[in-house]
N, C-alpha and C. Protein backbone atom coordinates (compact mmCIF):
# COMPACT_ATOMS: atom_id res chain seq x y z
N UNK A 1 0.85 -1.16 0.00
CA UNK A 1 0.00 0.00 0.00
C UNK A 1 0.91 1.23 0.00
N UNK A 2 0.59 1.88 -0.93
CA UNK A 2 1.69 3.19 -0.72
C UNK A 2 0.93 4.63 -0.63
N UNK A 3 1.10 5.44 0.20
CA UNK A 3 0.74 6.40 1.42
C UNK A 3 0.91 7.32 -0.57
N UNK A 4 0.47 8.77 -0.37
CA UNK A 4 0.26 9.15 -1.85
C UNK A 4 0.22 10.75 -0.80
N UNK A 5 0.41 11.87 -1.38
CA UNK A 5 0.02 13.01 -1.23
C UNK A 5 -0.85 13.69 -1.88
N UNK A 6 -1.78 14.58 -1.23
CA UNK A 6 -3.15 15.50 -2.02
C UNK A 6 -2.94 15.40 -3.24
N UNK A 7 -1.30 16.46 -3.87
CA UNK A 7 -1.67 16.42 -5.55
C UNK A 7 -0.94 14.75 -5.73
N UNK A 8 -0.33 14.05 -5.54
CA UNK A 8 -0.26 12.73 -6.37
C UNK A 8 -1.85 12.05 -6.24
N UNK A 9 -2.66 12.03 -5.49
CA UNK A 9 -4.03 11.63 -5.18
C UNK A 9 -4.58 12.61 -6.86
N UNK A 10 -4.57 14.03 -7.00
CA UNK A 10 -5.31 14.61 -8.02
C UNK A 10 -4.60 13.96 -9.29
N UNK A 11 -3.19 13.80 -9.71
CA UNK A 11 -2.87 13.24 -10.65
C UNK A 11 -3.45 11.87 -10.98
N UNK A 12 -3.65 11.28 -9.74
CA UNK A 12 -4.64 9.86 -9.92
C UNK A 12 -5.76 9.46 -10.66
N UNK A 13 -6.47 11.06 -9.99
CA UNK A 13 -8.09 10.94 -10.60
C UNK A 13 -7.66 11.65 -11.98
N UNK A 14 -7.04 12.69 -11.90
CA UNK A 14 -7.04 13.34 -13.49
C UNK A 14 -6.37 12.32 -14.81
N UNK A 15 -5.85 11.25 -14.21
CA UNK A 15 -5.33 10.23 -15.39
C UNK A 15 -6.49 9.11 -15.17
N UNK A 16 -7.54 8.86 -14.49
CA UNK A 16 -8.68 8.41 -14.68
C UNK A 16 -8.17 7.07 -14.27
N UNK A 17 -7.40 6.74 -13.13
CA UNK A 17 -7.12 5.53 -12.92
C UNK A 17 -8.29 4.82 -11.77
N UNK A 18 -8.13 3.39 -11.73
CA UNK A 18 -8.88 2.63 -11.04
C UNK A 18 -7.83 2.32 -9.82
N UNK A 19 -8.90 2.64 -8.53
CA UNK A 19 -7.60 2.35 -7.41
C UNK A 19 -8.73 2.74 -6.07
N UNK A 20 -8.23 1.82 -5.50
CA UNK A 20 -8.90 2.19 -3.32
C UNK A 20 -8.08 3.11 -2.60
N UNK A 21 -8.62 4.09 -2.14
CA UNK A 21 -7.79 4.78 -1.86
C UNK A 21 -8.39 5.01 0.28
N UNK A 22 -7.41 4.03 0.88
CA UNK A 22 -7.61 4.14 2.44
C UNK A 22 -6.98 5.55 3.09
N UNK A 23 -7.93 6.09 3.73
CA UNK A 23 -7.97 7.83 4.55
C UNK A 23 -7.88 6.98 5.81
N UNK A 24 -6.82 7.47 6.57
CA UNK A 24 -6.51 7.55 8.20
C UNK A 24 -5.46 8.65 8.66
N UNK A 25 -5.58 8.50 9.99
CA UNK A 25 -5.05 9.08 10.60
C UNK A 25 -3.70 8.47 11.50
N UNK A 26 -2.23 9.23 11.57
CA UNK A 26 -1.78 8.21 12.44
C UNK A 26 -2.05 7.42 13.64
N UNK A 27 -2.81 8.29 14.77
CA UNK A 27 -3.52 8.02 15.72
C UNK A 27 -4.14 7.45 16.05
N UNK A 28 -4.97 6.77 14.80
CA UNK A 28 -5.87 6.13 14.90
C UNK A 28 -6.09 4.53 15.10
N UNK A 29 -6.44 4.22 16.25
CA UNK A 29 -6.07 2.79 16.89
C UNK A 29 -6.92 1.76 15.55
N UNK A 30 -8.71 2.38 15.42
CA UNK A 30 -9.32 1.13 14.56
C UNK A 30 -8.51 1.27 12.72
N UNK A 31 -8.07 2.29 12.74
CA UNK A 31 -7.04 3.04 11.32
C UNK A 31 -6.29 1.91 11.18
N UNK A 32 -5.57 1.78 12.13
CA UNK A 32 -4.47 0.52 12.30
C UNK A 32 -4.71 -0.83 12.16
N UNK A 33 -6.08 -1.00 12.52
CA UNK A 33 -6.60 -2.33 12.57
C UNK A 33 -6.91 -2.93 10.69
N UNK A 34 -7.73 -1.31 10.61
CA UNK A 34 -7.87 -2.08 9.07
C UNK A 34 -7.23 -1.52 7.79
N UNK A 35 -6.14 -0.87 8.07
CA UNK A 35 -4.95 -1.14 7.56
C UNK A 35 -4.32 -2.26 7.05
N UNK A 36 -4.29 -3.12 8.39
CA UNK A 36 -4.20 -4.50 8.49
C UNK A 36 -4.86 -5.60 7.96
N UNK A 37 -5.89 -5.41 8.18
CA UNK A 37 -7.17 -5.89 7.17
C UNK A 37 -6.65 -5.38 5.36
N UNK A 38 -6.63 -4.55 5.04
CA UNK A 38 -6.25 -4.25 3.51
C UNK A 38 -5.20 -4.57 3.17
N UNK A 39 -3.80 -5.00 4.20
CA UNK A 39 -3.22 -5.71 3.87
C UNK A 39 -3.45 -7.10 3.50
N UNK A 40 -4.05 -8.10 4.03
CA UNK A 40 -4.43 -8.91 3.67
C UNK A 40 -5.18 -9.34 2.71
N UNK A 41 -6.18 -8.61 2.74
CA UNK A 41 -6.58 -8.68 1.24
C UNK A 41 -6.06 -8.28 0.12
N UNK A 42 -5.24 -7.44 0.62
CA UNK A 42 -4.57 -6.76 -1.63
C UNK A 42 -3.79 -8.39 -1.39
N UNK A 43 -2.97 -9.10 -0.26
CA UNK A 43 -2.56 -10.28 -0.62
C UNK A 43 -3.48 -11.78 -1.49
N UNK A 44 -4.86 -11.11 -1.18
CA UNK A 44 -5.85 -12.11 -2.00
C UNK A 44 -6.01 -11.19 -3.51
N UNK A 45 -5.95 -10.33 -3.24
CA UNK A 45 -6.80 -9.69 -4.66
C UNK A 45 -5.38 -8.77 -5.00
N UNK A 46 -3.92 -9.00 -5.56
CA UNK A 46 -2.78 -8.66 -5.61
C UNK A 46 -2.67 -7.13 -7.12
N UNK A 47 -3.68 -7.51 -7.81
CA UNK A 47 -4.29 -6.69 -9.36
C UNK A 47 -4.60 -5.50 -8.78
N UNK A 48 -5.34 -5.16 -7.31
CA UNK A 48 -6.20 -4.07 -6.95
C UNK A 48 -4.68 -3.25 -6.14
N UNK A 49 -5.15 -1.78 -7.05
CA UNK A 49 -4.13 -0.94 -6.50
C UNK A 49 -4.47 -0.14 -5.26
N UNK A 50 -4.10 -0.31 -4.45
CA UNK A 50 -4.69 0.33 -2.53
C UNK A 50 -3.58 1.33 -2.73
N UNK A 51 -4.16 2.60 -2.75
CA UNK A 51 -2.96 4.61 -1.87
C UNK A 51 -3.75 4.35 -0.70
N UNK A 52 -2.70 5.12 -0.01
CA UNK A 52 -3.46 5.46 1.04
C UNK A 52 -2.87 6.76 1.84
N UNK A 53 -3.84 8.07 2.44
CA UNK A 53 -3.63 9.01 2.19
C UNK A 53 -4.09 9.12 3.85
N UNK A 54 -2.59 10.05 4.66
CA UNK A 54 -3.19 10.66 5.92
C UNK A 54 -4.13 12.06 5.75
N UNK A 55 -5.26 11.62 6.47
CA UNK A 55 -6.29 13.14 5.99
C UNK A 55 -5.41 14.27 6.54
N UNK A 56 -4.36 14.24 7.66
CA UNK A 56 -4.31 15.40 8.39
C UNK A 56 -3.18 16.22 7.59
N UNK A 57 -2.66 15.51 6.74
CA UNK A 57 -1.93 16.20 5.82
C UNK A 57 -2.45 16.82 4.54
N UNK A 58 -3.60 16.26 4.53
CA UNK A 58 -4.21 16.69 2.98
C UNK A 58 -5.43 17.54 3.30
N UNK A 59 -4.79 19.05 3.51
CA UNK A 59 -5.87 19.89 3.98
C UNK A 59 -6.59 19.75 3.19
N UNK A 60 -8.13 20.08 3.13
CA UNK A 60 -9.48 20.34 2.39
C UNK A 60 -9.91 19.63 1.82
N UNK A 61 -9.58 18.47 1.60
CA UNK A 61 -9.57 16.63 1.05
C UNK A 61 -10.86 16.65 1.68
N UNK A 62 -10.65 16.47 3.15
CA UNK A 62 -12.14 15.48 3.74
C UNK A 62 -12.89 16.16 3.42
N UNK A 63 -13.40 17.74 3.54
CA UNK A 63 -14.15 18.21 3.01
C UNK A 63 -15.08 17.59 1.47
N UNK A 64 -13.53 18.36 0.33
CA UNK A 64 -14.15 17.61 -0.65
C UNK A 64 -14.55 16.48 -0.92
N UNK A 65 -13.62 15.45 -0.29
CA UNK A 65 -14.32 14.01 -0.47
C UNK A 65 -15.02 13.41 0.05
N UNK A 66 -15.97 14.47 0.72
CA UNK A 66 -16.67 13.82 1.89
C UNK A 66 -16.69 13.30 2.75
N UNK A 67 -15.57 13.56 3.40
CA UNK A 67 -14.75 12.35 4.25
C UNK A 67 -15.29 12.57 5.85
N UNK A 68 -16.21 11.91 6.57
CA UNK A 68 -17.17 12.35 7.56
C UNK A 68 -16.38 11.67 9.10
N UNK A 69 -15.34 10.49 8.39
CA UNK A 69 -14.54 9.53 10.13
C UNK A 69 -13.77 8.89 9.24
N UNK A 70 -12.78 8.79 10.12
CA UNK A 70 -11.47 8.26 8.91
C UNK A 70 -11.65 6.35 10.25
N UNK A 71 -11.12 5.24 9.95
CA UNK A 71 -10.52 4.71 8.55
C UNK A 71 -12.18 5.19 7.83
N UNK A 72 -11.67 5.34 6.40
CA UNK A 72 -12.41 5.43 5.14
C UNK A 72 -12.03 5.02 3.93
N UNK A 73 -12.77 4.26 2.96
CA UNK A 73 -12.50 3.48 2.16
C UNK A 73 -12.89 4.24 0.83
N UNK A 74 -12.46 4.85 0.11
CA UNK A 74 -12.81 5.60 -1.05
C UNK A 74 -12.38 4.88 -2.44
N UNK A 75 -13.32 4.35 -3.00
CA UNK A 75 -13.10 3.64 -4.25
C UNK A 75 -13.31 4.53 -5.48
N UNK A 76 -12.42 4.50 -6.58
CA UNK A 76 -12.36 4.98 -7.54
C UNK A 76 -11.92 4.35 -8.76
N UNK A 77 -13.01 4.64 -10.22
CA UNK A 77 -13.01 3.67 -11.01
C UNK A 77 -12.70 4.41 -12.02
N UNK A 78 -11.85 4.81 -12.77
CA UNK A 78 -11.74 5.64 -14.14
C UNK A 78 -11.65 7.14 -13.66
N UNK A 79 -10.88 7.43 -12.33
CA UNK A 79 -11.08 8.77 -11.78
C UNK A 79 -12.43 9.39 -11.22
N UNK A 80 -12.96 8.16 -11.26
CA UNK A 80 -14.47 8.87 -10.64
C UNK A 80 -14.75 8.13 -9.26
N UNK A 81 -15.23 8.75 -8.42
CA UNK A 81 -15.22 8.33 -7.13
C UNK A 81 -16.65 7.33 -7.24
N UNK A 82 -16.21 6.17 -6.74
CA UNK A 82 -18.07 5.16 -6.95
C UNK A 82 -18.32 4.85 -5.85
N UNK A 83 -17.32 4.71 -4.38
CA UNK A 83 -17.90 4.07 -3.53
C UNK A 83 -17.33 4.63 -2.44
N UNK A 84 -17.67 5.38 -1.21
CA UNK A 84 -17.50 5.11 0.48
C UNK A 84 -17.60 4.37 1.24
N UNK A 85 -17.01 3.92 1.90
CA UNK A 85 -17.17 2.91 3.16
C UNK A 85 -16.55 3.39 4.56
N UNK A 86 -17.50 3.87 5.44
CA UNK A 86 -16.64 4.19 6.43
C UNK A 86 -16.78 3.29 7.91
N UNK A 87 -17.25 2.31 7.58
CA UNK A 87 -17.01 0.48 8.31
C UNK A 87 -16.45 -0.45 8.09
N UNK A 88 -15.21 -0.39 8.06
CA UNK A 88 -14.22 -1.21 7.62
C UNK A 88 -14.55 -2.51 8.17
N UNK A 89 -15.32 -3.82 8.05
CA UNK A 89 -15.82 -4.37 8.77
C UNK A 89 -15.33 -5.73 9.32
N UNK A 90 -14.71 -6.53 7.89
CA UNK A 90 -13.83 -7.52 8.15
C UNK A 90 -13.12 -7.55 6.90
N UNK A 91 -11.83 -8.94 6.80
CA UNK A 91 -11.54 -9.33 5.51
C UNK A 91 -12.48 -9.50 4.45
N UNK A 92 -13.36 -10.41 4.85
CA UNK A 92 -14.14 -10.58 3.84
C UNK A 92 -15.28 -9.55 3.71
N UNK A 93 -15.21 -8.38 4.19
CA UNK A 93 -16.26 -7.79 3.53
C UNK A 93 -15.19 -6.76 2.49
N UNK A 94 -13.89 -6.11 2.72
CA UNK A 94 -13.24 -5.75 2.01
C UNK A 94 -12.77 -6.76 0.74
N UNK A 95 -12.86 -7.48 1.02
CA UNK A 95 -12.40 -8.78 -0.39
C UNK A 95 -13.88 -8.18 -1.38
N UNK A 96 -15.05 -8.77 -0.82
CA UNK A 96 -16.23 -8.17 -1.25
C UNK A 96 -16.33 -7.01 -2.55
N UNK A 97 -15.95 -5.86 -1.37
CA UNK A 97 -15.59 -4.31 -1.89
C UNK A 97 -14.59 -3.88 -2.76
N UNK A 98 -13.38 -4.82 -2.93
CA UNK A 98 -12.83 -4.51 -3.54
C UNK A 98 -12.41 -5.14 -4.68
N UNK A 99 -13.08 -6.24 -5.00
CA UNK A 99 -13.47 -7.20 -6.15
C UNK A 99 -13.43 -6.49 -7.31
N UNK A 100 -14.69 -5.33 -7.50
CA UNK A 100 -14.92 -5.13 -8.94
C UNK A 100 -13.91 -4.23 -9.32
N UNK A 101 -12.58 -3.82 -8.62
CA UNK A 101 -11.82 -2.87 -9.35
C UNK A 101 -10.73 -3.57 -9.98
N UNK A 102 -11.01 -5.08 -9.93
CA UNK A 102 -9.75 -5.51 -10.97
C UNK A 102 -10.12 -5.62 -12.43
């Protein structure tokens, strides 16, 4: 999983790529947990590209992206944002979720 900054995140969407993009915080104890969790799964689903972006560095992000409690799961398909998840719930519901972006 590789951590991405605000504009490498905008170069993402403006080249219209497909990719999960996990919002936390360092602090964040359940952040950590399913972190952990998305590790494991990109090890099942190895095709799906996981950024992952600290909100507290990327001023005005949560705003725009709606970002309401971090961990948050922001899926994006061709640069367009298709999906939120802000219940990171188990492996298998992220295996689930992150199926159709291969």
């Amino acid at each position: 999983m590789q951590e991405i900054s605000a504009a490498e995140l905008h170069d993402c969407i403006k080249k219209e790529q497909s990719f999960a993009l996990f919002v936390f915080t360092p602090m964040c104890g359940t952040c950590k947990l399913a972190e952990r969790m998305l590790e494991v799964t990109s090890e099942a689903l190895p095709a799906i590209v996981i950024k992952k972006l600290n909100i507290n560095v990327a001023h005005g992000l949560a705003e725009q992206l709606m970002i309401t409690s971090v961990p948050a799961l922001l899926l994006f398909q061709k640069g367009e944002l298709v999906a939120r998840h802000f219940a990171i719930q188990s492996v298998a519901f992220l295996y689930e979720v992150l199926k159709p972006l291969v």
